[in-house]
Each structure stands twice: as structure tokens, then as C-alpha cells.
C-alpha atoms as a PDB file:
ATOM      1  CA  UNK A   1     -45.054  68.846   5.762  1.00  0.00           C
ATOM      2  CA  UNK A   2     -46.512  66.158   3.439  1.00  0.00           C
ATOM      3  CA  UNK A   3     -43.151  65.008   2.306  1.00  0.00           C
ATOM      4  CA  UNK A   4     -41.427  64.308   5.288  1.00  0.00           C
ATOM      5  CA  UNK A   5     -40.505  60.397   5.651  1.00  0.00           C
ATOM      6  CA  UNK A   6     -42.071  57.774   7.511  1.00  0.00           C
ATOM      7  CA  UNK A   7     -45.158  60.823   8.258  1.00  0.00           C
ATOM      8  CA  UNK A   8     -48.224  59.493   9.328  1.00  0.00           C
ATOM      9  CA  UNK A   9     -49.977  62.619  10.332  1.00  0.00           C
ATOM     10  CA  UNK A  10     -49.761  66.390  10.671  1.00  0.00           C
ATOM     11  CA  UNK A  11     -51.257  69.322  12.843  1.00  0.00           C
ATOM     12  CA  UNK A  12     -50.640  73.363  12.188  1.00  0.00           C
ATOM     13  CA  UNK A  13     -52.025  74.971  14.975  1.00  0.00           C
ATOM     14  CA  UNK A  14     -51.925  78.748  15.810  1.00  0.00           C
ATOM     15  CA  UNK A  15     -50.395  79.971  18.675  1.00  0.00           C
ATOM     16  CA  UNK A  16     -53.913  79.044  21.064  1.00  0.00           C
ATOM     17  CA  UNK A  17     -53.953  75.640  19.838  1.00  0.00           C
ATOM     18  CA  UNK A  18     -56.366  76.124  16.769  1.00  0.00           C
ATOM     19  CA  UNK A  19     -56.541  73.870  14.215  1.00  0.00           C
ATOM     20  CA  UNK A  20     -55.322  76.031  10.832  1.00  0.00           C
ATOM     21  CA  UNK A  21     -54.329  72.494   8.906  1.00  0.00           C
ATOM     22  CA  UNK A  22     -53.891  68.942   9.158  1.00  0.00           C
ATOM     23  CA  UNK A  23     -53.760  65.369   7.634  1.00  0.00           C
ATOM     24  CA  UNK A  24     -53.423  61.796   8.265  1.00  0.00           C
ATOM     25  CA  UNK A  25     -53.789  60.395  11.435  1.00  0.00           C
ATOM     26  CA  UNK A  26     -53.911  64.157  13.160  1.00  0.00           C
ATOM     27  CA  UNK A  27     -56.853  65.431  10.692  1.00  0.00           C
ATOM     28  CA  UNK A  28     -59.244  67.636  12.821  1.00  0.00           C
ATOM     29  CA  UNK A  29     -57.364  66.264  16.074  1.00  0.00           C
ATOM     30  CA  UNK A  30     -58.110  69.318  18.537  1.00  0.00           C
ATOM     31  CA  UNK A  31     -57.610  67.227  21.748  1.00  0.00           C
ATOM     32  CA  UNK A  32     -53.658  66.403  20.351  1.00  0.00           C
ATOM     33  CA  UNK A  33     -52.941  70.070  19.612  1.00  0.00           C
ATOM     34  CA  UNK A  34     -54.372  70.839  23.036  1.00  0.00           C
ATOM     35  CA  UNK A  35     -52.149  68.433  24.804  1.00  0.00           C
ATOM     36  CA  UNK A  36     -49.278  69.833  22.674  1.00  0.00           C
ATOM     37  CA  UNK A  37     -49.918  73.729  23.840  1.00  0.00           C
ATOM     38  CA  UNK A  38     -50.202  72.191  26.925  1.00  0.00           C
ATOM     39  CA  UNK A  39     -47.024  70.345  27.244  1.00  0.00           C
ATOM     40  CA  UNK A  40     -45.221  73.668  25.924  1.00  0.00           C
ATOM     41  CA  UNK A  41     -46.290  75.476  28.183  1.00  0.00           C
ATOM     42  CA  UNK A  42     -45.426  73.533  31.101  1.00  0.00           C
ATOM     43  CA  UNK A  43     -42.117  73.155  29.559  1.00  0.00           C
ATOM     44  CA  UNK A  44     -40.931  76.777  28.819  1.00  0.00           C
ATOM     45  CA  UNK A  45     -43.426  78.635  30.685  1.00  0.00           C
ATOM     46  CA  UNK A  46     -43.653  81.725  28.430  1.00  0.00           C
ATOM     47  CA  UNK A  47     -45.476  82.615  25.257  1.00  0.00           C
ATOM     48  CA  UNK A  48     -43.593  79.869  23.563  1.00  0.00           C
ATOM     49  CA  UNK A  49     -41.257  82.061  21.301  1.00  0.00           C
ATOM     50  CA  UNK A  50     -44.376  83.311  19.336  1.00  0.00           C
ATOM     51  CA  UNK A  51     -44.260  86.612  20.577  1.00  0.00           C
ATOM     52  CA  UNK A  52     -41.608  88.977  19.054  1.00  0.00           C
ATOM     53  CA  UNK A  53     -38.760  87.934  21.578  1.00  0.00           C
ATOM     54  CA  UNK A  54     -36.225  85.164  19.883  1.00  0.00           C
ATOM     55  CA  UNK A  55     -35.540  83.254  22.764  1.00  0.00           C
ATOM     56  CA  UNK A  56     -38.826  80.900  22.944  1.00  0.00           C
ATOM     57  CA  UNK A  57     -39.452  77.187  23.084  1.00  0.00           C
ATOM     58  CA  UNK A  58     -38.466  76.425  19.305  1.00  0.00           C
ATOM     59  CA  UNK A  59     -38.705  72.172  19.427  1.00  0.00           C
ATOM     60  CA  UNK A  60     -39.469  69.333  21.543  1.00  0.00           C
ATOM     61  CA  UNK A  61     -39.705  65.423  20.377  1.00  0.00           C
ATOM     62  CA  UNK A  62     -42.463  63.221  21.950  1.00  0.00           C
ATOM     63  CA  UNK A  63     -40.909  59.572  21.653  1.00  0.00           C
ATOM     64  CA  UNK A  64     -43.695  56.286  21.868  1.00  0.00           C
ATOM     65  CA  UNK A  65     -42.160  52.935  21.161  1.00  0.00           C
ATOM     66  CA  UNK A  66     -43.768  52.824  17.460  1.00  0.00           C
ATOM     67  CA  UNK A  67     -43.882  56.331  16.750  1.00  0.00           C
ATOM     68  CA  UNK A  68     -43.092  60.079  17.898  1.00  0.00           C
ATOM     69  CA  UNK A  69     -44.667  63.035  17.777  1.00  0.00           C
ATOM     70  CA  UNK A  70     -41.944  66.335  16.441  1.00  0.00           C
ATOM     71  CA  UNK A  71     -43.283  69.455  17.502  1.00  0.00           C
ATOM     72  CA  UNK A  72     -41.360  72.799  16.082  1.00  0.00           C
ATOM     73  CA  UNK A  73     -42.669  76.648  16.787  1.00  0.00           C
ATOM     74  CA  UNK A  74     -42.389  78.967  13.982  1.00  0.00           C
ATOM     75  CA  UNK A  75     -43.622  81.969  12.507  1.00  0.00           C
ATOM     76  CA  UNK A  76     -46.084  82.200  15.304  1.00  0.00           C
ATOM     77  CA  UNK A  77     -47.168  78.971  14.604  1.00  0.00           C
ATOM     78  CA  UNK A  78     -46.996  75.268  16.382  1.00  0.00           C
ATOM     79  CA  UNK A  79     -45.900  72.159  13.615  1.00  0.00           C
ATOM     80  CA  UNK A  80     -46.419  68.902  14.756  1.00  0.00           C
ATOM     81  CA  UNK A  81     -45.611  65.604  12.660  1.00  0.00           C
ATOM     82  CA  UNK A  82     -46.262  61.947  13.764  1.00  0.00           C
ATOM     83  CA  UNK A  83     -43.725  60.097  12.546  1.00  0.00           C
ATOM     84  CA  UNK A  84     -43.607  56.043  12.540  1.00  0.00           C
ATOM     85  CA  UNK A  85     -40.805  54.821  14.039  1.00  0.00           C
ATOM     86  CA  UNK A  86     -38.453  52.871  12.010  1.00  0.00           C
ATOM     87  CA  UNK A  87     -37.255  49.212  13.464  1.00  0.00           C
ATOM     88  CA  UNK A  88     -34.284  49.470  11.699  1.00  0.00           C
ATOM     89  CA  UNK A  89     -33.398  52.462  14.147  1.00  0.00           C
ATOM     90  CA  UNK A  90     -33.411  50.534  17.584  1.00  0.00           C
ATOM     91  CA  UNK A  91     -30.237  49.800  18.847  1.00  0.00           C
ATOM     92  CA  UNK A  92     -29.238  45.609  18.923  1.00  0.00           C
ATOM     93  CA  UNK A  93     -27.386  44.718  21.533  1.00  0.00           C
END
């Protein structure tokens, strides 16, 4: 997770909203993985896809005007990156 571009921050959370790792900006940020679980659940409301069924929530993308927050479920666990959003990718019209 450390090497992803443009990364100011990561959370792995287990599948209650635990924090298991973290850095940057999202170090030891339990109220962000809370809102997270949260917001997957509301969106797919099942056990996320960390159960043994295949068909769970697997991504979502929470977009701010100067960053987002990409939030991917695998191997029972919840990845979420904040990731500073580049200028250089806004549309000019």
C-alpha cells in the first residue's frame, strides 16, 4: 500500500472495522474506518463479500475536490487509501 502514487494515507481494517494497520494521514484513524464499514454497509447491505460467498461489495471510490478516499474488500479484509488528487486530472473546458 505504501507505494501507491500520490498516497497520503492508509487504513487495513478487519472485517468489524478494526484497525490491523495504517499510515499517514489515516494512522490510528478509528472514526474513518468506522464511517467506511458504515458506508458499505449501507451500500451493499450484506456481509460485504467477506464471508465465503464471491458476490460481495469488492470497491467503492469516495471523491473530495482535493483528494479521494479508494476503498477495496479483500481477503476478509477492508483497504482504504487517501489519495491526493492531481490538478492535472480536472477536465479544462
Amino acid at each position: 500500500m505504501d507505494s501507491l502514487p500520490n498516497q497520503l494515507g492508509y487504513l487495513l481494517l478487519d472485517e468489524d472495522g478494526a484497525v490491523i494497520a495504517s499510515n499517514g494521514d489515516l494512522e490510528n484513524d478509528e472514526r474513518i474506518g468506522s464511517i467506511i464499514v458504515k458506508m458499505l454497509r449501507a451500500a451493499k447491505k450484506q456481509e460485504l463479500g467477506l464471508g465465503d460467498a464471491k458476490d460481495g461489495f469488492q470497491r467503492m471510490t469516495i471523491n473530495y475536490p482535493d483528494h479521494c478516499y479508494i476503498v477495496c474488500v479483500s481477503n476478509k479484509r477492508i483497504h482504504v487509501a487517501k489519495r491526493l488528487v492531481s490538478p492535472s486530472s480536472e477536465v479544462i473546458a
